[in-house]
Protein backbone atom coordinates (compact mmCIF):
# COMPACT_ATOMS: atom_id res chain seq x y z
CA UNK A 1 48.57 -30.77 -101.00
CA UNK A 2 51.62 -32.77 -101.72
CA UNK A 3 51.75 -36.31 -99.89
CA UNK A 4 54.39 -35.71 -97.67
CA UNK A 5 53.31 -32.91 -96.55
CA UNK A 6 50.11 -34.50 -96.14
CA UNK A 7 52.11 -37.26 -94.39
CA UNK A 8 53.97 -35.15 -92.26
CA UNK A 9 51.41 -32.22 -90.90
CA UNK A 10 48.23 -34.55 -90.96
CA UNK A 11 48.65 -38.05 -91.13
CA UNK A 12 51.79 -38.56 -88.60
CA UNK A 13 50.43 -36.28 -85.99
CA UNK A 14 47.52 -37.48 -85.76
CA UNK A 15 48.79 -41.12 -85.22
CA UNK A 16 51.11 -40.05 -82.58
CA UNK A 17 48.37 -38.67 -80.98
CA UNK A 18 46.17 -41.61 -81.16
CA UNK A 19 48.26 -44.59 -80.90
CA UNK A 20 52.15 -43.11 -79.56
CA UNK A 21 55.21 -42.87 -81.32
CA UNK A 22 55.92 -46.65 -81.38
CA UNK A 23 53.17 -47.14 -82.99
CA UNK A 24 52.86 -44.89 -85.22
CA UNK A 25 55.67 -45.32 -86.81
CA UNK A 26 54.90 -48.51 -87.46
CA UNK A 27 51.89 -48.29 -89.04
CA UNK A 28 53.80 -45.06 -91.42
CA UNK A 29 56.36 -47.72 -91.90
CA UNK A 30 54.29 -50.38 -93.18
CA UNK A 31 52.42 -48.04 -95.37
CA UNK A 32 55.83 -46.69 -96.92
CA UNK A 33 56.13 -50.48 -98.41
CA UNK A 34 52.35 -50.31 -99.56
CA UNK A 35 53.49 -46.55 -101.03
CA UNK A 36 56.95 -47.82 -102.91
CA UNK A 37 55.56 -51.01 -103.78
CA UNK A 38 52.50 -49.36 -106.00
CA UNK A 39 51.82 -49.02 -109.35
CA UNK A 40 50.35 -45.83 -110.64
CA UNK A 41 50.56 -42.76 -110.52
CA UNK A 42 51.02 -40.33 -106.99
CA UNK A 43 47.50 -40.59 -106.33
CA UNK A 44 47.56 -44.36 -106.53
CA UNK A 45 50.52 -44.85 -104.14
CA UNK A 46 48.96 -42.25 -101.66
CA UNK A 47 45.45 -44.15 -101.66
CA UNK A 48 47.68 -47.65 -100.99
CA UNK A 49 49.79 -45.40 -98.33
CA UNK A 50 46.34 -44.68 -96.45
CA UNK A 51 44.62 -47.74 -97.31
CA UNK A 52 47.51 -49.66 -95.24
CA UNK A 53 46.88 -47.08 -92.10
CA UNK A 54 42.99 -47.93 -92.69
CA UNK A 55 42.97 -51.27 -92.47
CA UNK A 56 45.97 -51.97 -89.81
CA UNK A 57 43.62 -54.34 -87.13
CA UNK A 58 45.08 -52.04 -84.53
CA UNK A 59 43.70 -48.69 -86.37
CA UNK A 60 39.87 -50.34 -86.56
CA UNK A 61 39.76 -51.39 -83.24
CA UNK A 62 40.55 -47.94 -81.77
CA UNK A 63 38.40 -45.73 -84.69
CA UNK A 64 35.85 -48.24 -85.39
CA UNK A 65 34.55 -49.29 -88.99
CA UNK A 66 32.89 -45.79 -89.37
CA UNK A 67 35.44 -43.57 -87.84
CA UNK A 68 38.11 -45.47 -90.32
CA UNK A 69 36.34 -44.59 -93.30
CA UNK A 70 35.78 -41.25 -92.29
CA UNK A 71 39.44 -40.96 -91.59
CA UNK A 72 40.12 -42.41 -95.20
CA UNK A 73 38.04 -40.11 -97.06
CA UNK A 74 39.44 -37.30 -95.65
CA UNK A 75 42.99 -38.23 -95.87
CA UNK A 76 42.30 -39.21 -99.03
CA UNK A 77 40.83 -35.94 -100.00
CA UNK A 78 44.91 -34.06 -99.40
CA UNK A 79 46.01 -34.88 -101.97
CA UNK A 80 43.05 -35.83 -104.78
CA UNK A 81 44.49 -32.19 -106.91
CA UNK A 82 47.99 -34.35 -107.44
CA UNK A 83 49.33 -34.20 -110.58
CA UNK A 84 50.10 -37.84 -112.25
């Protein structure tokens, strides 16, 4: 799946569900920096994308330790067939 698809039909809905636009957006906005800041390849700057969402205070204290890493696994699983 390509990230912003994976952005924009899994990963944005489901924080608007959870935590409202405001906040939401955000947390999508603060990973964009993490994204366009990273070295590497797609995959890389995907994994930093989610890895921002992951580990936002505000993220862990709603989903918990275990639902987080859940979460990151699976968002992280979209996109793992990206070519570099």
């Amino acid at each position: 799946m390509d990230t912003e698809i994976a952005i924009q039909t899994r990963i944005e809905p489901q924080l608007v569900d959870t935590f409202g636009r405001r906040v939401a957006n955000s947390l999508l906005a603060l990973a964009t920096v993490d994204y366009a800041i990273t070295d590497g390849n797609a995959i890389d700057r995907y994994r930093a994308f989610v890895h921002s969402i992951c580990s936002d205070d505000r993220v862990v204290s709603t989903w918990g330790e275990q639902g987080v890493a859940r979460q990151k696994e699976e968002w992280e699983a979209l996109v793992t067939t990206l070519s570099n």
